[in-house]
Protein backbone atom coordinates (compact mmCIF):
# COMPACT_ATOMS: atom_id res chain seq x y z
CA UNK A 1 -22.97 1.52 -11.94
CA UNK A 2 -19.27 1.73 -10.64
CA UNK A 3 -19.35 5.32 -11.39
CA UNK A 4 -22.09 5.77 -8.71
CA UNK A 5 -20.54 3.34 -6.21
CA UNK A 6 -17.45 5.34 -6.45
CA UNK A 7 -19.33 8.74 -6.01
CA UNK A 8 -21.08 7.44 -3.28
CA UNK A 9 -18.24 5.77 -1.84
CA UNK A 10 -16.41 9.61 -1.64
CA UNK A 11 -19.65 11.34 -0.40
CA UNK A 12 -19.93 8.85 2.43
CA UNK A 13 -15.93 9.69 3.09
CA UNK A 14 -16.08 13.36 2.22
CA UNK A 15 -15.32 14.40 5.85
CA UNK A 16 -11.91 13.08 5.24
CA UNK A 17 -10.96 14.15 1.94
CA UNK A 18 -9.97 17.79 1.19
CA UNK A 19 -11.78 20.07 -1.23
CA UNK A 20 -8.75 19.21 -3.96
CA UNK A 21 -9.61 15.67 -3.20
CA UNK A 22 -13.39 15.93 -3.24
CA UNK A 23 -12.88 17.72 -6.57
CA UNK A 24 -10.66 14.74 -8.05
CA UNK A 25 -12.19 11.86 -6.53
CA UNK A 26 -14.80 10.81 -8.61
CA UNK A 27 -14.48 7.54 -10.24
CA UNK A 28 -10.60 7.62 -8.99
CA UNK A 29 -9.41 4.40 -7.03
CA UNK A 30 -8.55 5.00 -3.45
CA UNK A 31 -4.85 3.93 -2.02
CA UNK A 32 -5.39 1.61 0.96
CA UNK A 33 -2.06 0.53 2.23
CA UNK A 34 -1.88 -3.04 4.12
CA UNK A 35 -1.09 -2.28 7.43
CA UNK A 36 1.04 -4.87 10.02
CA UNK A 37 0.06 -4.08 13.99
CA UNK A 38 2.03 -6.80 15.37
CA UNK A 39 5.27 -5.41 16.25
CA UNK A 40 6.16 -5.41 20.02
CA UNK A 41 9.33 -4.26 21.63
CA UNK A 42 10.85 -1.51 24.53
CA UNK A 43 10.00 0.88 25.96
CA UNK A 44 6.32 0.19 25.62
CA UNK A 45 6.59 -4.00 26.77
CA UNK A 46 10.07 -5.27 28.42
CA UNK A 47 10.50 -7.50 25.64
CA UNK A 48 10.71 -7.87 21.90
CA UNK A 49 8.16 -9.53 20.48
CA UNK A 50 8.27 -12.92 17.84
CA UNK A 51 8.12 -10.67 14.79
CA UNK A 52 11.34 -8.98 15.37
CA UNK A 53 13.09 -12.14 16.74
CA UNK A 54 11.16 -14.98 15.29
CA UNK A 55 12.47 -16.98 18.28
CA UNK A 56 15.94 -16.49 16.11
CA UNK A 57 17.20 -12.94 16.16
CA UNK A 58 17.86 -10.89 19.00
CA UNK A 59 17.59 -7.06 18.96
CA UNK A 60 19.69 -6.51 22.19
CA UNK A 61 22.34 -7.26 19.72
CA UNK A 62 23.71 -3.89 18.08
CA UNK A 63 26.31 -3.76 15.50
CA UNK A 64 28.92 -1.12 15.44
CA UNK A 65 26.48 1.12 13.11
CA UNK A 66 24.19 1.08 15.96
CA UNK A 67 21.60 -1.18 14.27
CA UNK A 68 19.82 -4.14 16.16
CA UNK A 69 20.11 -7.58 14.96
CA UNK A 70 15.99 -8.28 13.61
CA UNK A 71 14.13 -10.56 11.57
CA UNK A 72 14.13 -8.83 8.41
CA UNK A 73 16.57 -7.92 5.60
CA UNK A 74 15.49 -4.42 5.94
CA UNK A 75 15.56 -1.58 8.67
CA UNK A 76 13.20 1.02 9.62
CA UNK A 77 14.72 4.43 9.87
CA UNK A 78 12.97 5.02 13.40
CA UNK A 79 14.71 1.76 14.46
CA UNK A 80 12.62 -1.18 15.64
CA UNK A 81 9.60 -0.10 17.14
CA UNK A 82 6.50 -0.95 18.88
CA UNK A 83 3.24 -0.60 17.22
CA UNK A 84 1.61 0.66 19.96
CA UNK A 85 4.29 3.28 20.79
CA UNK A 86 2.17 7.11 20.39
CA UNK A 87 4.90 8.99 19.02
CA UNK A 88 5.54 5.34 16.12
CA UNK A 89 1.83 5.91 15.28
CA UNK A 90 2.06 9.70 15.21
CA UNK A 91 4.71 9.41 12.64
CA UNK A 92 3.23 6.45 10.13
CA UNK A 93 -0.62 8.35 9.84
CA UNK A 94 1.78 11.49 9.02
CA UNK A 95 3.51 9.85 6.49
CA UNK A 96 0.73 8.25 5.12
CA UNK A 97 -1.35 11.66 4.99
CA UNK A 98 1.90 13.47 2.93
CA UNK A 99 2.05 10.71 0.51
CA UNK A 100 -1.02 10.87 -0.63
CA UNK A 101 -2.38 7.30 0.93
CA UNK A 102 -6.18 7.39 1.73
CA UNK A 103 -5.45 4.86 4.70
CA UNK A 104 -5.09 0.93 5.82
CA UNK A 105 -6.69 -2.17 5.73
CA UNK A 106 -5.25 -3.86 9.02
CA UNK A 107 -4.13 -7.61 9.73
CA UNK A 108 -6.19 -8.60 11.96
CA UNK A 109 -6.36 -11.85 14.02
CA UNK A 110 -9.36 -11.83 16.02
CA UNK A 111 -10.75 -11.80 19.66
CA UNK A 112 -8.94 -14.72 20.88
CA UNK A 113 -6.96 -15.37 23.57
CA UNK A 114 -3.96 -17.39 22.18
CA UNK A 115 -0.42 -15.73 21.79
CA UNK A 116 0.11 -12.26 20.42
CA UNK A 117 -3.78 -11.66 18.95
CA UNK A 118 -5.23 -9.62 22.21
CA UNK A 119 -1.61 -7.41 21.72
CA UNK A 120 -2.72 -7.20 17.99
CA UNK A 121 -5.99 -6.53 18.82
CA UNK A 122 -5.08 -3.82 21.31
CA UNK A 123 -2.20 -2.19 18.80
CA UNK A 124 -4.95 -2.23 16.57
CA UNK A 125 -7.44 -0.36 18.63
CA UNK A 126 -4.42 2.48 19.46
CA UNK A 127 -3.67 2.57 15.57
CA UNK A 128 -7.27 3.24 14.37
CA UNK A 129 -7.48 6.40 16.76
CA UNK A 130 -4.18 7.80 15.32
CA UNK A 131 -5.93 7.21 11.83
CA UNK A 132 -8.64 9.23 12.75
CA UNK A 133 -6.94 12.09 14.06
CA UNK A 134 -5.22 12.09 10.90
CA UNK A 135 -8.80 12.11 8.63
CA UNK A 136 -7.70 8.66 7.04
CA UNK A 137 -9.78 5.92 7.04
CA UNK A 138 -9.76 1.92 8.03
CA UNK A 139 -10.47 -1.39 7.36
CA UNK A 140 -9.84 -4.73 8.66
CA UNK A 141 -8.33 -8.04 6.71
CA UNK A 142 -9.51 -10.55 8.58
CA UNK A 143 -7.33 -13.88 9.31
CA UNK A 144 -9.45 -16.72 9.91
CA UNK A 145 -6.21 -19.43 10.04
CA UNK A 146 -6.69 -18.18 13.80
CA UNK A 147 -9.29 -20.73 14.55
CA UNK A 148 -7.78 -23.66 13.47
CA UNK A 149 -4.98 -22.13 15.82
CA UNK A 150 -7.83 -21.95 18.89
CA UNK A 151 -8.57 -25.31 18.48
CA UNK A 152 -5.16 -27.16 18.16
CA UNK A 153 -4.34 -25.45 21.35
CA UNK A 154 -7.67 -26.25 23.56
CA UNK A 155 -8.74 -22.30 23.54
CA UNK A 156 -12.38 -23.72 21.92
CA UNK A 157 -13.88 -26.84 20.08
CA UNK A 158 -14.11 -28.06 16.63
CA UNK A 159 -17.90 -27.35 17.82
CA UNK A 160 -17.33 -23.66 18.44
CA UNK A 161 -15.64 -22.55 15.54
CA UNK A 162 -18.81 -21.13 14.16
CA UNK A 163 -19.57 -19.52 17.28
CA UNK A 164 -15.67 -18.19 17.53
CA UNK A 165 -16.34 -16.73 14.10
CA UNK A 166 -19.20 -15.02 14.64
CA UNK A 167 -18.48 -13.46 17.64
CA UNK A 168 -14.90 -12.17 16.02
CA UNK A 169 -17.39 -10.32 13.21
CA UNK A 170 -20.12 -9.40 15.89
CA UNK A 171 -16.84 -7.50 17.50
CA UNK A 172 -15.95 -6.01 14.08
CA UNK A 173 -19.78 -4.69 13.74
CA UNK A 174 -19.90 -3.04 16.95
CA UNK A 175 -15.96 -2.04 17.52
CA UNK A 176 -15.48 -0.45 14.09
CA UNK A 177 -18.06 -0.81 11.35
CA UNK A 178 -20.67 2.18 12.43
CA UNK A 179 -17.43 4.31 12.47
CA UNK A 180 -17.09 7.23 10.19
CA UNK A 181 -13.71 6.39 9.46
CA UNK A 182 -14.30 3.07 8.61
CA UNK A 183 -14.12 2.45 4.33
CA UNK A 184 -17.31 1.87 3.50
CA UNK A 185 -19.41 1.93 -0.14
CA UNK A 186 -23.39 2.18 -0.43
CA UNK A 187 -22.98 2.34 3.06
CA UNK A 188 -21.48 -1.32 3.70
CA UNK A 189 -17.76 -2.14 5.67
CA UNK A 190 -15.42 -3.12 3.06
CA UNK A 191 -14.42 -6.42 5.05
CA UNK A 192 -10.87 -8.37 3.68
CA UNK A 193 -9.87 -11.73 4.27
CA UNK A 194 -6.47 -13.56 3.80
CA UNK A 195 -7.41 -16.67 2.18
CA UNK A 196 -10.04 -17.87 3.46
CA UNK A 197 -7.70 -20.34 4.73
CA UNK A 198 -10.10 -22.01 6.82
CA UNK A 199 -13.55 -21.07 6.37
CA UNK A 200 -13.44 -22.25 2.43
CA UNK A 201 -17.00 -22.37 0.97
CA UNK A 202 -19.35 -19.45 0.90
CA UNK A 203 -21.94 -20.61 2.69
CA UNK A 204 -19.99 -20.64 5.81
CA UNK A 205 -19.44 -16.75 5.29
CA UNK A 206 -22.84 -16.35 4.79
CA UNK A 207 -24.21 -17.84 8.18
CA UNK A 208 -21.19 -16.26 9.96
CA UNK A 209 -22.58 -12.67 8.20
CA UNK A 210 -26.09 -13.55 9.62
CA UNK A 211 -25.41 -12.41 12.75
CA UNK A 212 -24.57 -9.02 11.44
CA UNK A 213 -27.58 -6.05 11.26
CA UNK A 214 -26.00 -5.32 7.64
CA UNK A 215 -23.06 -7.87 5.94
CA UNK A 216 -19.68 -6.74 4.95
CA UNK A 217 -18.75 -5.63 1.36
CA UNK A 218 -16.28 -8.81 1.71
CA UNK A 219 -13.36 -9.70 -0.38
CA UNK A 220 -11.10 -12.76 -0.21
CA UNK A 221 -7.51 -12.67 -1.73
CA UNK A 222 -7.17 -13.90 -5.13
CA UNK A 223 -10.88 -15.37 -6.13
CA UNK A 224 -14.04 -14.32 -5.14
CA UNK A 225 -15.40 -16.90 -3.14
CA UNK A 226 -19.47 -15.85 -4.33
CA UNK A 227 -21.80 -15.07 -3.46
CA UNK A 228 -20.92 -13.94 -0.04
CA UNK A 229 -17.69 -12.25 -1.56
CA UNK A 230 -18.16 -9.58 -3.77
CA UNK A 231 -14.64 -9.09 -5.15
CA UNK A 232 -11.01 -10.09 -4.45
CA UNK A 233 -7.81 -8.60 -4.54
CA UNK A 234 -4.28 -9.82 -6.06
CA UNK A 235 -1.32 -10.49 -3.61
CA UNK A 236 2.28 -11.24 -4.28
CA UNK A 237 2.15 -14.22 -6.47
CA UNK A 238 5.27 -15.87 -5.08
CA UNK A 239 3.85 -19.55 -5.35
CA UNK A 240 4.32 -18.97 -8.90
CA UNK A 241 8.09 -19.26 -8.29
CA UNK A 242 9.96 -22.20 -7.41
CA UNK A 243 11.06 -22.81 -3.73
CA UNK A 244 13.94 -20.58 -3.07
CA UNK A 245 13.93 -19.39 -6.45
CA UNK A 246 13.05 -16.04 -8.03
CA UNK A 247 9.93 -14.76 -9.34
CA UNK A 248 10.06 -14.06 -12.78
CA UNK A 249 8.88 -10.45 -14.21
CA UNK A 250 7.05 -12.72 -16.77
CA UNK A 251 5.48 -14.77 -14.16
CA UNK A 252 4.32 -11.76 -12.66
CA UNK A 253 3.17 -9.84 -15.32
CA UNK A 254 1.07 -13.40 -16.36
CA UNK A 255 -0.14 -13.14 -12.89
CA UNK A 256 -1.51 -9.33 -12.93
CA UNK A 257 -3.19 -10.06 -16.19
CA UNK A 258 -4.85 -13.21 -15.35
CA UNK A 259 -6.56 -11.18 -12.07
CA UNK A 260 -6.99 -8.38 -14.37
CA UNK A 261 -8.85 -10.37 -16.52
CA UNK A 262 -10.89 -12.94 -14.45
CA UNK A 263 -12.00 -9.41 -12.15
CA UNK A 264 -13.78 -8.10 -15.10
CA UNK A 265 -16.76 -9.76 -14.11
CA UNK A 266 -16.73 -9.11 -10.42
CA UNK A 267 -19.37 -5.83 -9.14
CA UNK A 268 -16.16 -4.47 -7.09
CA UNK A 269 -12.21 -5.60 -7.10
CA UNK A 270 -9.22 -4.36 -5.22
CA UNK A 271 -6.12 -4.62 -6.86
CA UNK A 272 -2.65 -4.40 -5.26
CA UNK A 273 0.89 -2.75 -5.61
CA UNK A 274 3.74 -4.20 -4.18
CA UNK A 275 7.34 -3.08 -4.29
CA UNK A 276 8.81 -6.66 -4.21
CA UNK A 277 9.25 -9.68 -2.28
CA UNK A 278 12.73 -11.04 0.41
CA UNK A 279 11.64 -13.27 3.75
CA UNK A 280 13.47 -13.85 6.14
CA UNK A 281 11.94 -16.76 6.94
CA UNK A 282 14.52 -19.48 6.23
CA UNK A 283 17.29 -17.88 7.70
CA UNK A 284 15.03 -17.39 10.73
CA UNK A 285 14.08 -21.23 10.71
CA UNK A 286 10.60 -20.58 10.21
CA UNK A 287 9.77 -22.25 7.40
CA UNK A 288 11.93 -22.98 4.17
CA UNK A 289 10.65 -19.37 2.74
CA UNK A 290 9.28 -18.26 -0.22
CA UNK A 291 10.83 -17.59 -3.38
CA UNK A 292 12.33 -13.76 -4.08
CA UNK A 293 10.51 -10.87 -6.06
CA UNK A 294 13.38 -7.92 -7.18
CA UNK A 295 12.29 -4.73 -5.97
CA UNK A 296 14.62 -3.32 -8.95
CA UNK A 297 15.39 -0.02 -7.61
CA UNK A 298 10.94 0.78 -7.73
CA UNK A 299 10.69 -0.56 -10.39
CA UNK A 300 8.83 -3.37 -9.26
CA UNK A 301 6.22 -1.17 -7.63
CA UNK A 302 5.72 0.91 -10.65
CA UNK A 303 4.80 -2.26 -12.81
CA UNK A 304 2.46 -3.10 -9.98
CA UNK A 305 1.02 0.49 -9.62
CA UNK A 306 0.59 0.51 -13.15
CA UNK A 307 -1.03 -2.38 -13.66
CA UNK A 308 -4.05 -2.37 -10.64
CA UNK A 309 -4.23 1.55 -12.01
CA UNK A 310 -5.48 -0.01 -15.64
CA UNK A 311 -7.83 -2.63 -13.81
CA UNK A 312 -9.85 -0.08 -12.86
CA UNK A 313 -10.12 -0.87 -9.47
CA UNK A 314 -12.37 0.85 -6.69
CA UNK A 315 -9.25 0.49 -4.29
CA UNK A 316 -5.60 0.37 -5.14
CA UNK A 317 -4.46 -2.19 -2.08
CA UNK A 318 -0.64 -0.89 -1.14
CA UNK A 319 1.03 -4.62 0.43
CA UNK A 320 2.55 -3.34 2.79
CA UNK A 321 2.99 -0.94 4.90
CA UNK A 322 5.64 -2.98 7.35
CA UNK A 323 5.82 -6.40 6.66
CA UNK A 324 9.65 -6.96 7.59
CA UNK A 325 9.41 -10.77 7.84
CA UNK A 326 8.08 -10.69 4.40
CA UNK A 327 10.23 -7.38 2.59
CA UNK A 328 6.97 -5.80 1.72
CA UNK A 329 7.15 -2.99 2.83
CA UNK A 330 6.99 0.92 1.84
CA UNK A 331 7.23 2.37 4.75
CA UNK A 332 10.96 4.48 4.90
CA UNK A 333 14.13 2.11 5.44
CA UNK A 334 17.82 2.66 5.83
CA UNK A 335 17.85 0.54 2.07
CA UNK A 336 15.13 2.29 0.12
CA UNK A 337 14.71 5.85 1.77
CA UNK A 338 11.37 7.29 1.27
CA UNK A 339 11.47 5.97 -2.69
CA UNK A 340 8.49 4.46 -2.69
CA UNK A 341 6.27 7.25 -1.15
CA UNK A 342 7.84 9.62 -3.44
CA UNK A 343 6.61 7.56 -5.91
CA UNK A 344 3.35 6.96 -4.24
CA UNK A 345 2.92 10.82 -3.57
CA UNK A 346 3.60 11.41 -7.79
CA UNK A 347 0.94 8.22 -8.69
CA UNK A 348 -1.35 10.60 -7.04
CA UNK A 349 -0.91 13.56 -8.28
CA UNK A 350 -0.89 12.16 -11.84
CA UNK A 351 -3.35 9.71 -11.84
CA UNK A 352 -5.63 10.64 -9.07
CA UNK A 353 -5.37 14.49 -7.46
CA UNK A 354 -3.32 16.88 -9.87
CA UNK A 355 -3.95 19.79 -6.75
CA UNK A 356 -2.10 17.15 -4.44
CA UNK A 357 0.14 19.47 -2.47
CA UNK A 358 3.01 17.63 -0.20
CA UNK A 359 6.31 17.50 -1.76
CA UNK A 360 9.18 14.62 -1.44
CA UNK A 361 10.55 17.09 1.08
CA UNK A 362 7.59 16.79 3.47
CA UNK A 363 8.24 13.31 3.69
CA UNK A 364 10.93 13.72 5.80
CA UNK A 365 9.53 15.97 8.94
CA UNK A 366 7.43 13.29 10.18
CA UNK A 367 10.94 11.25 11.15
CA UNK A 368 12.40 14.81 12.48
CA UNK A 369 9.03 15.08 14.79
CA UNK A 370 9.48 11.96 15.88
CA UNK A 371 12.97 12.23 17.08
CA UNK A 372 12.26 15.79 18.91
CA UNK A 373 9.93 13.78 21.08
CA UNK A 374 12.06 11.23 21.54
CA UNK A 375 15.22 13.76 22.27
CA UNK A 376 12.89 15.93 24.36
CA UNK A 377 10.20 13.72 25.82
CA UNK A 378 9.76 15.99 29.39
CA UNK A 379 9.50 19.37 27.43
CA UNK A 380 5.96 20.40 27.52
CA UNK A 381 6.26 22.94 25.39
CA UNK A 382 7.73 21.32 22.62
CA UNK A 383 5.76 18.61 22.80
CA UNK A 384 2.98 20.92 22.70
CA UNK A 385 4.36 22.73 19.37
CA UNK A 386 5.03 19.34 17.61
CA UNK A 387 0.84 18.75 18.48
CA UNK A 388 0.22 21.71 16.75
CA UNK A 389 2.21 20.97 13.94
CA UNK A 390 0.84 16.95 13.58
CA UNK A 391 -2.82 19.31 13.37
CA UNK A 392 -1.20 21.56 10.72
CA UNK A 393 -0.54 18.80 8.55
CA UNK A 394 -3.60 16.62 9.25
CA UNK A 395 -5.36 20.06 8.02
CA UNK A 396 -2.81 20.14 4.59
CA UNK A 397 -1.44 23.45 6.05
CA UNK A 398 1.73 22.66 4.95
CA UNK A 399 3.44 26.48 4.93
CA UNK A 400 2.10 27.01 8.22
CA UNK A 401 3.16 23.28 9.40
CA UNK A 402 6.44 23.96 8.34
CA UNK A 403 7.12 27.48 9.76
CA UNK A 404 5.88 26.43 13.12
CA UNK A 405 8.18 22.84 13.18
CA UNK A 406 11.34 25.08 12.00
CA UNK A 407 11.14 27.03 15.26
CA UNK A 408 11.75 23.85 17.36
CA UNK A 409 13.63 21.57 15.23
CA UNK A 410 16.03 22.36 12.17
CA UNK A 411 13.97 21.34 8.81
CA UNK A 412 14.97 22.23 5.28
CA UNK A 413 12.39 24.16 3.19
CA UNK A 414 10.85 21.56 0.79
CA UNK A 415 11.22 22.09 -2.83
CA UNK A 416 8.74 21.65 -5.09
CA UNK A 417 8.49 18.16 -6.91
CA UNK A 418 9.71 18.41 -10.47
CA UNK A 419 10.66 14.47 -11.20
CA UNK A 420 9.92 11.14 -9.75
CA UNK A 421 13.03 9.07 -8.47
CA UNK A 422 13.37 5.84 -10.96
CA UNK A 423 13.18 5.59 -14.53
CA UNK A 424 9.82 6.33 -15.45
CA UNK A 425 7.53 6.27 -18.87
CA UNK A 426 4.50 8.36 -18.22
CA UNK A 427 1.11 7.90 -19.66
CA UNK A 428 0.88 9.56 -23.60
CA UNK A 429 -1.88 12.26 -23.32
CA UNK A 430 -4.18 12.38 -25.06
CA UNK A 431 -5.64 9.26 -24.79
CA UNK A 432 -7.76 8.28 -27.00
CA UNK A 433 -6.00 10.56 -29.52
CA UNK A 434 -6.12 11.13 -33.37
CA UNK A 435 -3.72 11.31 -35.09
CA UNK A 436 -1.05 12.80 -32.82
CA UNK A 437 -0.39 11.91 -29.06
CA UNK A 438 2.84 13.02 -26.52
CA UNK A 439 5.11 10.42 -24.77
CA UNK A 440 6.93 11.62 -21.73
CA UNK A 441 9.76 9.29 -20.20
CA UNK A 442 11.78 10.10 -17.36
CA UNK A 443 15.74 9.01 -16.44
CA UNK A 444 17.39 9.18 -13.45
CA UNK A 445 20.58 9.17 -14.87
CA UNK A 446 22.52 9.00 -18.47
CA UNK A 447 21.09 6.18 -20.22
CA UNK A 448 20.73 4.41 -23.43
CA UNK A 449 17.64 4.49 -24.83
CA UNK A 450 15.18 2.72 -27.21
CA UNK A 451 11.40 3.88 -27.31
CA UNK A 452 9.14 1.90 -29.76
CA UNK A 453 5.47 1.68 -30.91
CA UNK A 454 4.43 -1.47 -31.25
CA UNK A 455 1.14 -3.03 -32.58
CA UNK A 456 -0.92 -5.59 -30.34
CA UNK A 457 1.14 -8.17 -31.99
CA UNK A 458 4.40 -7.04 -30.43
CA UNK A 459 5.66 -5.72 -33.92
CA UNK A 460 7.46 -2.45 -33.98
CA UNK A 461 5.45 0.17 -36.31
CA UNK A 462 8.27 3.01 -35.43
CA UNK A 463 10.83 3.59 -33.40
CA UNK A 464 11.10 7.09 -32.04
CA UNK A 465 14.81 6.73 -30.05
CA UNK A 466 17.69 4.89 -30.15
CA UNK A 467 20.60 6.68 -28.31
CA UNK A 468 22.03 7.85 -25.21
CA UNK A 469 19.96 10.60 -23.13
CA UNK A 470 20.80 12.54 -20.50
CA UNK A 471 18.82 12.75 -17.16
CA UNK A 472 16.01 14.43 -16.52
CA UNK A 473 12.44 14.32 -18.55
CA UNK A 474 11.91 14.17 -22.55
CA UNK A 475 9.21 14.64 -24.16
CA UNK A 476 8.55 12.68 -28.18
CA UNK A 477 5.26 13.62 -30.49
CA UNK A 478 3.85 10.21 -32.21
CA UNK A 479 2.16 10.53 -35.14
CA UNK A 480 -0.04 7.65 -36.11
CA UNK A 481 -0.47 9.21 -39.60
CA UNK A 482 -3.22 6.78 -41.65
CA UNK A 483 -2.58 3.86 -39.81
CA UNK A 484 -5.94 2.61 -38.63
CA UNK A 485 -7.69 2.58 -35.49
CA UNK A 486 -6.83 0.70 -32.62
CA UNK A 487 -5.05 -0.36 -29.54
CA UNK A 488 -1.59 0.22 -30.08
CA UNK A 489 1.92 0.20 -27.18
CA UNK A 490 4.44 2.65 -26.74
CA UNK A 491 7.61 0.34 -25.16
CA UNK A 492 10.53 2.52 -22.93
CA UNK A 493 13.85 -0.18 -22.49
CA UNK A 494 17.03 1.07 -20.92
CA UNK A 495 19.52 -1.55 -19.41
CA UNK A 496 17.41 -3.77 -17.39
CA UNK A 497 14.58 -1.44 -16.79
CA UNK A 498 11.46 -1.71 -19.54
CA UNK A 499 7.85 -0.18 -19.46
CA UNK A 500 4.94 -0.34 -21.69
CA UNK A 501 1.96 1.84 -22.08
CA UNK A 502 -1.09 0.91 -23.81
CA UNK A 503 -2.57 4.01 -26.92
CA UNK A 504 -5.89 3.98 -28.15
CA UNK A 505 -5.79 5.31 -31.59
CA UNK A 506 -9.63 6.59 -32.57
CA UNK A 507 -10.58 7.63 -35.79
């Protein structure tokens, strides 16, 4: 049944996947990155808006690097930004496209009138077109904490909420939902929610749906709220943690397995990757924060890849694109580079398109686009050429993309991929195998290292290394020899850094 709901899914979407993608896709999760539109700041308004400053910071403060003072332990490499800025937008769907992500599932807080949510509203609008012109597609993640909001500050009734609800999803039906762009499988929305923090019990979903000509494919974060949820997806689990503590990798990895398992059960489930976890929250005077999840140089992300990959899912949810408040985010900064969508850009090709094309070094022309326009914004004809180019790309004609953006800015030639850019143990192959199977591992750097098979029961049936390696990729050949069938792991520990892979051993 998921099979066909996946085939479906891609047929419905084939108008924005490539032939190499059309060839791969089937029963292959999509990569749906989590997608903030609430960022407000010059030249596009006069002011900076309460999620770079959190009534706290202020950006017309520059340090003697030249970076503004913002709400976030992180920095974008374009610099603080609006969301509704062209050439901002221009530059994320570009990124997005060469790293392989399918597109976004947007925060979105409604149709009412209270602070920033018509500016969110409207920077969503702007983002969805850039989406399209890219051939990605979009979704919404609904917030319904907003109404609670409405109603504590006199914008409607306790009476009304219903109403407010409704006519927030009636918006969503005849805004976005008939789009062709909009994610959709067996021809239904795919409809998020964060919580439901206010609208707990199905049945209120289901008379808010009524309204709708068709309802949502709806998922709410964590546990299906049934039946007017189909699914959920994982988040950060950083209540798991104590206050201004650290998550644990064993309080994570108890986390991903208990969604993995209580999922099973569920007709569709979108699980999530997410490089890590630092607020700025506390130091803002928000709140008192939550606790702190390591990013450990990717290594984070590439547990959490890992893990939604082996769930199975029919969407791999990517939190998030730019959540600075939060640290979520995998969108290029001045502290992590374009790390994780080099990473994101090899999950793909490994695990979802082996034809995938764009290389780590077409990551970085989007940013060199972006600053011609901003160096140059009065030359027509550049501007012009860079169009051209943004089409190029869009089209995955990424020789004739780059030979056309070299005669306006200077680019480097990118060189084809060869390794990703953390430690790394790659899937054995073949899997199922019998008797014999290949482990590849990957080092950045000189390292010691132990690689293991281990039964189910954690005890070690052989150890294939136990020394210093050099960097680059090695390659080991297990042989099972009479041992019996079975599930068995294949463990990869250097320094800090460990990784386990799951073997099925068939006779």
């Amino acid at each position: 049944m998921k099979k066909y709901l996946k085939v479906m899914l891609i047929l419905l979407c084939s108008f924005y996947l490539s032939a190499e993608e059309k060839a791969q896709a089937e029963d292959k999760p999509l990569l749906i990155a989590h997608f903030m539109p609430w960022y407000v700041a010059p030249p596009i308004e006069s002011n900076w808006g309460w999620h770079w400053t959190m009534n706290f910071f202020n950006p017309n403060n520059i340090d003697e690097n030249g970076k503004r003072e913002i709400a976030s332990h992180y920095y974008p490499l374009t610099g603080p930004y609006d969301s509704m800025h062209p050439d901002i937008m221009e530059y994320q769907v570009l990124l997005m496209k060469l790293s392989g992500i399918d597109g976004i599932v947007v925060d979105w807080y409604g149709t009412g009138t209270l602070w920033d949510y018509p500016g969110i509203n409207d920077r969503t609008t702007a983002m969805f077109e850039y989406i399209e012109k890219a051939n990605l597609l979009f979704s919404i993640c609904y917030e319904d904490q907003t109404l609670p909001n409405l109603i504590s500050q006199g914008i409607i009734t306790d009476d009304e909420k219903y109403a407010q609800g409704k006519q927030d999803i009636l918006y969503l039906q005849d805004t976005w939902f008939t789009k062709d762009a909009h994610l959709k499988i067996e021809n239904q929305p795919v409809l998020l929610n964060f919580g439901p923090q206010y609208f707990k019990n199905s049945s209120e979903w289901e008379d808010i749906f009524s309204v709708l000509s068709m309802p949502p494919l709806f998922f709410t974060e964590d546990n299906r709220i049934a039946p007017a949820a189909v699914g959920a997806f994982s988040w950060p689990p950083m209540s798991r943690a104590p206050a201004d503590g650290e998550l644990t990798q064993t309080s994570l990895k108890q986390y991903l397995n208990d969604f993995s398992s209580k999922s099973r059960s569920w007709p569709y489930r979108i699980s999530s990757a997410f490089p890590g976890f630092n607020d700025i929250y506390k130091q803002a005077g928000v709140s008192n924060g939550y606790a702190f999840l390591d990013a450990d140089n990717g290594s984070t992300f590439q547990l959490t890849l890992d893990q939604a990959l082996s769930d199975d899912p029919h969407i791999i949810q990517l939190v998030t694109w730019n959540d600075y408040g939060e640290g979520t985010i995998i969108e290029p900064t001045e502290e992590f580079g374009y790390l994780y969508l080099e990473m994101i850009q090899g999950f793909r090709r490994k695990n979802i398109d082996p034809a995938f094309q764009p290389q780590t070094g077409h990551l970085r022309m989007p940013l060199q686009i972006y600053q011609a326009r901003q160096d140059y914004p009065n030359d027509a004809q550049l501007n012009m050429t860079l169009d051209q180019v943004f089409a190029l790309f869009v089209d995955m004609q990424l020789d004739a993309a780059y030979e056309l953006l070299k005669t306006v800015v200077k680019v480097e030639e990118p060189q084809q991929d060869s390794q990703p850019a953390t430690f790394a143990l790659r899937q054995n192959y073949p899997n199922p195998f019998n008797p014999a199977t290949t482990i590849e591992l990957f080092l950045p750097a000189k390292a010691f290292v132990n690689l293991e098979i281990l039964n189910t029961l954690g005890q070690t049936e052989e150890t294939l290394v136990t020394k210093v390696l050099g960097e680059g990729s090695h390659s080991y050949i297990w042989n099972a020899g009479e041992r019996p069938s079975g599930v068995y792991l294949v463990r990869l520990t250097t320094g800090d850094f460990s990784q386990t892979r799951k073997m099925l051993l068939v006779r």
